[in-house]
PDB file of N, CA and C in Angstrom:
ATOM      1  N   UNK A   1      34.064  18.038 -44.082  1.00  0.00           N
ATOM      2  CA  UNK A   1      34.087  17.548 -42.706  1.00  0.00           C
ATOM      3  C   UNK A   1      33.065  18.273 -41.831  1.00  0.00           C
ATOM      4  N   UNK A   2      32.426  19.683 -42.275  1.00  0.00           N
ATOM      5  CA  UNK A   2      31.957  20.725 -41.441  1.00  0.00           C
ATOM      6  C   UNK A   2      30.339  19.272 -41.539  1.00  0.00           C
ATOM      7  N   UNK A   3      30.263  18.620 -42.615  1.00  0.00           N
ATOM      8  CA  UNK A   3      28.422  18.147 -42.653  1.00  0.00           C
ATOM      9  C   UNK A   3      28.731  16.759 -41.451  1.00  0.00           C
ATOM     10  N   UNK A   4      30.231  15.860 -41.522  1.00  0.00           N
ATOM     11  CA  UNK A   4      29.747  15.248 -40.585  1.00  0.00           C
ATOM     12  C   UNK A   4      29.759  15.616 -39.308  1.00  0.00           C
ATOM     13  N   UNK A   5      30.136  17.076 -39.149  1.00  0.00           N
ATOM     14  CA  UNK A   5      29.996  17.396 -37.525  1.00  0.00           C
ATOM     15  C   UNK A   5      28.874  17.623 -37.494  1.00  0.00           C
ATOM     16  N   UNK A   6      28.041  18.070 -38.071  1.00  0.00           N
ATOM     17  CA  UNK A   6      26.140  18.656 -37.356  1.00  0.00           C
ATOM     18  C   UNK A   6      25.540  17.586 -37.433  1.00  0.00           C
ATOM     19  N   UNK A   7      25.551  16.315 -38.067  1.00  0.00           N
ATOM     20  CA  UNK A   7      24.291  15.225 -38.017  1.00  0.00           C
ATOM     21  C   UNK A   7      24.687  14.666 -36.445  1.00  0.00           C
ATOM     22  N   UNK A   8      25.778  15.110 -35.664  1.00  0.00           N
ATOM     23  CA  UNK A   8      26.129  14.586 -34.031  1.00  0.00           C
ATOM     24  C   UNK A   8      25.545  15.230 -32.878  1.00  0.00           C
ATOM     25  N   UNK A   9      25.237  16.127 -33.267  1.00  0.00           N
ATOM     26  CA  UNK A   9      24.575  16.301 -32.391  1.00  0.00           C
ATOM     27  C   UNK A   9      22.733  15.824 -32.197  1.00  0.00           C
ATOM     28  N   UNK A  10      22.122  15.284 -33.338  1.00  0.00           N
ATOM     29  CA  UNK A  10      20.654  14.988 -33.216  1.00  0.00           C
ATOM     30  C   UNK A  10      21.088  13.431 -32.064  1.00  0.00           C
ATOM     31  N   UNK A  11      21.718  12.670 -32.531  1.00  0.00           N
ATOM     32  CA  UNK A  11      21.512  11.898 -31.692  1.00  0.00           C
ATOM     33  C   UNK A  11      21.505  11.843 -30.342  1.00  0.00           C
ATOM     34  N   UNK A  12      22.726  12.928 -29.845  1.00  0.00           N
ATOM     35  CA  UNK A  12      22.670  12.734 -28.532  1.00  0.00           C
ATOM     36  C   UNK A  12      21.170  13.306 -27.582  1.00  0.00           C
ATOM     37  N   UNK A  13      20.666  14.314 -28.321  1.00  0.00           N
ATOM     38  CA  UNK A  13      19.614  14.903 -27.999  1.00  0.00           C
ATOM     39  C   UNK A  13      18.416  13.715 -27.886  1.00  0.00           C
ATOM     40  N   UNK A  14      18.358  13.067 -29.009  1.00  0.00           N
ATOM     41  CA  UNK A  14      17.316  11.667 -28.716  1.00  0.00           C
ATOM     42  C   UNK A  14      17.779  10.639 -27.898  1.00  0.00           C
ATOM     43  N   UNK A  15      18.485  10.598 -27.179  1.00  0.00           N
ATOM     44  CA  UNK A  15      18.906   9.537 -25.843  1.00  0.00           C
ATOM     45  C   UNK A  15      18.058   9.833 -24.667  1.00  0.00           C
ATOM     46  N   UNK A  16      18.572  11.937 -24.491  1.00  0.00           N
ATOM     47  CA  UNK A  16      17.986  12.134 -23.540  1.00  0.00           C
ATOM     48  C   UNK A  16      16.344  12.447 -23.639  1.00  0.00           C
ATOM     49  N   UNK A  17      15.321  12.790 -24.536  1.00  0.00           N
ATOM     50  CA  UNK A  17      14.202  12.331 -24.495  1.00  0.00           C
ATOM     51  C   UNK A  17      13.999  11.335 -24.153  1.00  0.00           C
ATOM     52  N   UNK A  18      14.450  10.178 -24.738  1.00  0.00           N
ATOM     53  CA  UNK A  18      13.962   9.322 -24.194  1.00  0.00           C
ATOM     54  C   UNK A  18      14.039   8.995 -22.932  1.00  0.00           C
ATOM     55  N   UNK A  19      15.578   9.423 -22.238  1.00  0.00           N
ATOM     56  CA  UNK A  19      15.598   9.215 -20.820  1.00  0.00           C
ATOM     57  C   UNK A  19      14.342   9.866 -19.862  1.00  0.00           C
ATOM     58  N   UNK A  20      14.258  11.175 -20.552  1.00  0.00           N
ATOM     59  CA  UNK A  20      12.808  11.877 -20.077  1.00  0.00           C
ATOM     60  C   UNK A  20      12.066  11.121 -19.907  1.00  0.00           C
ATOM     61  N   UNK A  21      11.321  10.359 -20.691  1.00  0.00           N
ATOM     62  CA  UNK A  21      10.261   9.310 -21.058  1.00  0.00           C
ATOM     63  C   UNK A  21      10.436   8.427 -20.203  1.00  0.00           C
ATOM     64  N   UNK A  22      11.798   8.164 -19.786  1.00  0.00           N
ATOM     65  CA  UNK A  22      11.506   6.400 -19.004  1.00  0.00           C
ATOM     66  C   UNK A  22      11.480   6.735 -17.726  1.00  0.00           C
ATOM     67  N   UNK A  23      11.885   8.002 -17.433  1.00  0.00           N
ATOM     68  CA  UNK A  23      12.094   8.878 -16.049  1.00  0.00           C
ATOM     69  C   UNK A  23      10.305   9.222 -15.374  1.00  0.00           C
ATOM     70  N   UNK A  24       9.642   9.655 -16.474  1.00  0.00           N
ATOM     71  CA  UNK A  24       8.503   9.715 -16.684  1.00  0.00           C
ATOM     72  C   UNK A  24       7.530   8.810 -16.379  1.00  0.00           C
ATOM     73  N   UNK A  25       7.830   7.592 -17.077  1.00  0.00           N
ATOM     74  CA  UNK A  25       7.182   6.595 -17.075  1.00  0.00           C
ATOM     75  C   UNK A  25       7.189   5.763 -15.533  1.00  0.00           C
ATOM     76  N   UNK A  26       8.400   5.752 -15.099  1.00  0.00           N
ATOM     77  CA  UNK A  26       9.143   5.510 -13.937  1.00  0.00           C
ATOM     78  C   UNK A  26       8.723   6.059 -12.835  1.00  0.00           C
ATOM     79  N   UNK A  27       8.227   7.504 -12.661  1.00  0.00           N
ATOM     80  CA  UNK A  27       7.566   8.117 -11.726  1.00  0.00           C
ATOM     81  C   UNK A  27       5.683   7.481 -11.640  1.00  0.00           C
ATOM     82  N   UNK A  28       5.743   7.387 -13.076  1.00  0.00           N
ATOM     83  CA  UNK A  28       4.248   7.171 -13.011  1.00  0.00           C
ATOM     84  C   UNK A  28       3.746   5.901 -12.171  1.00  0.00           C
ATOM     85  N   UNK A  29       4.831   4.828 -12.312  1.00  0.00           N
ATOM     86  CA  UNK A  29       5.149   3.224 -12.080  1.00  0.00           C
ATOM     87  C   UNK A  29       5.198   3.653 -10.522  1.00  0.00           C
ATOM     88  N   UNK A  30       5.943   4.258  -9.847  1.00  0.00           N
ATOM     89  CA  UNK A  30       6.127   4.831  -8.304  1.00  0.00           C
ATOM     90  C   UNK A  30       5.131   5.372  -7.639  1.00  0.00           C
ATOM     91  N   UNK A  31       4.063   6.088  -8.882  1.00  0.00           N
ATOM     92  CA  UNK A  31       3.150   6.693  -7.861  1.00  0.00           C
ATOM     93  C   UNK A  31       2.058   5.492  -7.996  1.00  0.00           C
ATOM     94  N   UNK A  32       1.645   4.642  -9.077  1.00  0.00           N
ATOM     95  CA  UNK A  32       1.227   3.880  -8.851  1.00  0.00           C
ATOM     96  C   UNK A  32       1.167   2.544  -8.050  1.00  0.00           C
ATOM     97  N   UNK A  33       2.475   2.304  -7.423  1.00  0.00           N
ATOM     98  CA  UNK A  33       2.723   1.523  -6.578  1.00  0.00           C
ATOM     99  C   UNK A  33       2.437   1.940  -5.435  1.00  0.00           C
ATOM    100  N   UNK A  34       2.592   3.265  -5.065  1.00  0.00           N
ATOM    101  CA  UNK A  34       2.362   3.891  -3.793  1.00  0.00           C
ATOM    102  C   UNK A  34       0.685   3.981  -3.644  1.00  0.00           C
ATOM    103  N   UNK A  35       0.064   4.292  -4.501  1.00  0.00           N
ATOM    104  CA  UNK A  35      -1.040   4.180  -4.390  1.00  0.00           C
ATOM    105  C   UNK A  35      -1.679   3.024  -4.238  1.00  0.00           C
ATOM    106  N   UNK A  36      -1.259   1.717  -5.030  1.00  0.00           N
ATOM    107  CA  UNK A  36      -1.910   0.160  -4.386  1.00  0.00           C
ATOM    108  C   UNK A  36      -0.998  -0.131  -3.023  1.00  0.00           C
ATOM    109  N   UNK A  37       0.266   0.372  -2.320  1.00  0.00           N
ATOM    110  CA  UNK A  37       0.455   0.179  -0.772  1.00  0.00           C
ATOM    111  C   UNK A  37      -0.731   1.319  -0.168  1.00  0.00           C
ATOM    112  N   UNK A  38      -1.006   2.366  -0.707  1.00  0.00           N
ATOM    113  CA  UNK A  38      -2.007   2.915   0.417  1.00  0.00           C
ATOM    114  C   UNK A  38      -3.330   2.191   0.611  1.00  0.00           C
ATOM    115  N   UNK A  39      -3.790   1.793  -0.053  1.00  0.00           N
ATOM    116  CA  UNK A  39      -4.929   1.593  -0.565  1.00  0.00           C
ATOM    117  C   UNK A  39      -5.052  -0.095   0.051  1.00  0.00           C
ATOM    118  N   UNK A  40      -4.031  -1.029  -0.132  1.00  0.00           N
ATOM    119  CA  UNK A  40      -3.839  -2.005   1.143  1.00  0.00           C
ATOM    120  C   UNK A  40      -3.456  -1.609   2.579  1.00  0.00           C
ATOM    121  N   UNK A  41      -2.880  -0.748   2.600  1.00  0.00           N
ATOM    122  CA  UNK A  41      -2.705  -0.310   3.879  1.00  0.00           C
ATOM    123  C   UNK A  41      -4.160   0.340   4.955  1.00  0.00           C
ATOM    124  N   UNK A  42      -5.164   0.956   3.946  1.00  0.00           N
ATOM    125  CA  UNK A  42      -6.317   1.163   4.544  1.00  0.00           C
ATOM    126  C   UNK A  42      -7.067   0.031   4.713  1.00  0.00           C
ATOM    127  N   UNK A  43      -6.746  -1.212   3.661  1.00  0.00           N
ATOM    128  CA  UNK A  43      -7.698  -2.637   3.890  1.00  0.00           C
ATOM    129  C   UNK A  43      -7.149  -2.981   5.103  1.00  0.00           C
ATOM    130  N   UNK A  44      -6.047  -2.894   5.255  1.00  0.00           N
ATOM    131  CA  UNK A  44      -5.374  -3.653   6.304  1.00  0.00           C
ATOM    132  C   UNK A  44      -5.465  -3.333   7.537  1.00  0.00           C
ATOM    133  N   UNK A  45      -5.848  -1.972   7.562  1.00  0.00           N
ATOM    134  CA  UNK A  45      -6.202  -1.192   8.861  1.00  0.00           C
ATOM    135  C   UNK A  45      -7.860  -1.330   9.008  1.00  0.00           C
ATOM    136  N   UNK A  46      -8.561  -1.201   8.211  1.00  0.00           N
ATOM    137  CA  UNK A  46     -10.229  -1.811   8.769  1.00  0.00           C
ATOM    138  C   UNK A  46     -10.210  -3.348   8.694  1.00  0.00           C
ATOM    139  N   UNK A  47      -9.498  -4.113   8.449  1.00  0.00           N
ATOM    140  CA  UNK A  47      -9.548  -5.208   8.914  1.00  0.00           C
ATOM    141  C   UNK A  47      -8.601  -5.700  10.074  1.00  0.00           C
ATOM    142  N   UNK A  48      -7.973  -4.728  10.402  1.00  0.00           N
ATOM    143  CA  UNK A  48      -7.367  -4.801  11.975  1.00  0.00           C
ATOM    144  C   UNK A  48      -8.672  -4.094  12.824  1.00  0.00           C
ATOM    145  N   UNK A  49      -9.139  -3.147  12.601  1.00  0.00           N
ATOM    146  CA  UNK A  49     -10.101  -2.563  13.117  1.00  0.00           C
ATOM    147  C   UNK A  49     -11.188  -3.542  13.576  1.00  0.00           C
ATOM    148  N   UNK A  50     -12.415  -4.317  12.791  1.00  0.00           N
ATOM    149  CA  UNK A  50     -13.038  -5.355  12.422  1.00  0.00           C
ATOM    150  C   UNK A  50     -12.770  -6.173  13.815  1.00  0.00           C
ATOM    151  N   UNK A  51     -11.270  -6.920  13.397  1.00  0.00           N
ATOM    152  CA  UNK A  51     -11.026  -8.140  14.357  1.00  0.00           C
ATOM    153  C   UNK A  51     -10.710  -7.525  15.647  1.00  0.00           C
ATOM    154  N   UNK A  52     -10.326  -6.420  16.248  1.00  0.00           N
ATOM    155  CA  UNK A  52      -9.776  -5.561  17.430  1.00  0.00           C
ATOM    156  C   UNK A  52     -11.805  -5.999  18.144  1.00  0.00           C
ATOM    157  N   UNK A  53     -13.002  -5.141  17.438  1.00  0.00           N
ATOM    158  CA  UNK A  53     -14.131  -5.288  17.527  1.00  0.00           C
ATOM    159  C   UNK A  53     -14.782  -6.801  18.282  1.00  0.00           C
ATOM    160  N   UNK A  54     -14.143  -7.285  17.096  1.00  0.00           N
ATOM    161  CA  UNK A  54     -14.420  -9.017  17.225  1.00  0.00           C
ATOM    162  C   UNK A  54     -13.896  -9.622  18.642  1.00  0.00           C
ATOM    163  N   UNK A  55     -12.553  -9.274  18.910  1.00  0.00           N
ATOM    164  CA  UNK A  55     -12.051 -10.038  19.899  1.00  0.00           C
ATOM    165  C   UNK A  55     -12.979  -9.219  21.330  1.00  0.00           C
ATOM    166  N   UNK A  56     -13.001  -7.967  21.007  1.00  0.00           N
ATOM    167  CA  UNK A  56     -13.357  -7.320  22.361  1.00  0.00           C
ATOM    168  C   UNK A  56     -14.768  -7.553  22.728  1.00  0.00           C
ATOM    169  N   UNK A  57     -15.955  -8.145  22.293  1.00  0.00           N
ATOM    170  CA  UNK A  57     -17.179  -8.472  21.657  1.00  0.00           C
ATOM    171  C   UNK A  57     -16.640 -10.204  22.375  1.00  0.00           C
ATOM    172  N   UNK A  58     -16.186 -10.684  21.989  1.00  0.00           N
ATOM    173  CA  UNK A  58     -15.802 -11.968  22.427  1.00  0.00           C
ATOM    174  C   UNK A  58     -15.650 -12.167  23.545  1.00  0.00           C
ATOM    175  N   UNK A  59     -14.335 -11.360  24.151  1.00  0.00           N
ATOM    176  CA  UNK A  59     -13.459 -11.197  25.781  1.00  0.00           C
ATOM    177  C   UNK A  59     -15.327 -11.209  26.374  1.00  0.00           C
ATOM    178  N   UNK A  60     -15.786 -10.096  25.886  1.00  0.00           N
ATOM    179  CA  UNK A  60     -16.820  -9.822  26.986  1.00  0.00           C
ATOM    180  C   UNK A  60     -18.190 -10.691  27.043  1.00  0.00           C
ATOM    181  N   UNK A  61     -18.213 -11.283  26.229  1.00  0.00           N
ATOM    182  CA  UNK A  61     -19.195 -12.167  26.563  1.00  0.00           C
ATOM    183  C   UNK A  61     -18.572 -13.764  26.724  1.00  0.00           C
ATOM    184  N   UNK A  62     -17.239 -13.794  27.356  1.00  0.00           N
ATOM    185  CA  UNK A  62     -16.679 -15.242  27.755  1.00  0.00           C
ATOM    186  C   UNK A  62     -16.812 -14.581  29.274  1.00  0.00           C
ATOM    187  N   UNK A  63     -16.505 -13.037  29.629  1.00  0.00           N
ATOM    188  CA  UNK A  63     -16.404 -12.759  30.725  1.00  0.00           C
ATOM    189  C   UNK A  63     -17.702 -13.093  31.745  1.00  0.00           C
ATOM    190  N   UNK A  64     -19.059 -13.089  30.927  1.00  0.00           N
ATOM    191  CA  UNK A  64     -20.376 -12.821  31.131  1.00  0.00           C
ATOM    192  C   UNK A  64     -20.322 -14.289  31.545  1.00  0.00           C
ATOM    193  N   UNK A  65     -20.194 -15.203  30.335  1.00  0.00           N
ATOM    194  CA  UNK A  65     -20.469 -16.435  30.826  1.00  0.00           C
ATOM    195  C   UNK A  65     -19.661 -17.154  31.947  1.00  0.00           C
ATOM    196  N   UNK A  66     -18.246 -16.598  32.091  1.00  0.00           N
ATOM    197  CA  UNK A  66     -18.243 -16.802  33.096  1.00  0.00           C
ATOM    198  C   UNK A  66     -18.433 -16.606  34.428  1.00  0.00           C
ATOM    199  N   UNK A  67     -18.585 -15.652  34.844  1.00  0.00           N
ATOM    200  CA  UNK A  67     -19.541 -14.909  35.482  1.00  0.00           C
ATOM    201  C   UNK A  67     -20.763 -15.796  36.295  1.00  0.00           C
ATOM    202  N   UNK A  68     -21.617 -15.916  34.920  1.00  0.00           N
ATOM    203  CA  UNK A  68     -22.976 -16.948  35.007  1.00  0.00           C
ATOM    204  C   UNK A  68     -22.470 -18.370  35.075  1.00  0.00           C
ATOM    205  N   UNK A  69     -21.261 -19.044  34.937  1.00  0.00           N
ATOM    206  CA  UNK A  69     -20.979 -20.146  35.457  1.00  0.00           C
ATOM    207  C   UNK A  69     -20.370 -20.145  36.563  1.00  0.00           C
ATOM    208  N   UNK A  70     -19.595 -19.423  37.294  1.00  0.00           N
ATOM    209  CA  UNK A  70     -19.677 -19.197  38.855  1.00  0.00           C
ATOM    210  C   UNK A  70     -20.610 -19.077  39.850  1.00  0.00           C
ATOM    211  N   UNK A  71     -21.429 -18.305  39.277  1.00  0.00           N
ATOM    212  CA  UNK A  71     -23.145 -17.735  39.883  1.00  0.00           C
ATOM    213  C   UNK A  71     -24.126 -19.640  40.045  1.00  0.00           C
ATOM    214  N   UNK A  72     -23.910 -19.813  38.846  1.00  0.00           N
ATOM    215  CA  UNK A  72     -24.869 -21.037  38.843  1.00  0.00           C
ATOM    216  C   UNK A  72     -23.820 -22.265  39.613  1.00  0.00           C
ATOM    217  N   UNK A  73     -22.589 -22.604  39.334  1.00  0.00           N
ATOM    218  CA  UNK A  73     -21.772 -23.624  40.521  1.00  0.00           C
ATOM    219  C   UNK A  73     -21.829 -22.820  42.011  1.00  0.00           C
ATOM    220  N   UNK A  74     -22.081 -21.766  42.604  1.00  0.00           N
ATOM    221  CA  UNK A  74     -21.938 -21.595  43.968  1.00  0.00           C
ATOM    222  C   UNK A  74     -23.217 -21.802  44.520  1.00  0.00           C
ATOM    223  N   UNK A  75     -24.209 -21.804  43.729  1.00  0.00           N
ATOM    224  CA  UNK A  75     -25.676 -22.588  43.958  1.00  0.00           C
ATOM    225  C   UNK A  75     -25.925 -23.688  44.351  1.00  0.00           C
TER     226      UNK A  75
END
């Protein structure tokens, strides 16, 4: 009876490697996800940046023209 008690313990020991492994693997999966949200999160911020540019570039030359269409109707 003493041989089938020692082959019990290898197995339980190979569960938790492997849990290591998927724990492992699992972190790797997390940091890689975190890294494609940063990495959109910087696209997403120079292309908020970009259009912030765009609109303010815009405002001011609708302001201009209007401006120059007041100037030219009070003529």
């Amino acid at each position: 009876m003493a041989e089938e008690s020692s082959p019990s313990p290898l197995p339980t020991n190979e569960p938790e490697t492997f849990d290591l492994d998927e724990e492992h693997l699992a972190s790797q999966g997390i940091r890689t996800d975190t890294i494609s949200l940063l990495m959109k999160i910087e696209q997403l911020q120079s292309q908020l940046k970009y259009e912030r540019r765009c609109r303010i570039l815009a405002e001011r030359e609708l302001r201009e023209l209007k401006g120059w269409w007041e100037h030219t109707q009070s003529n």
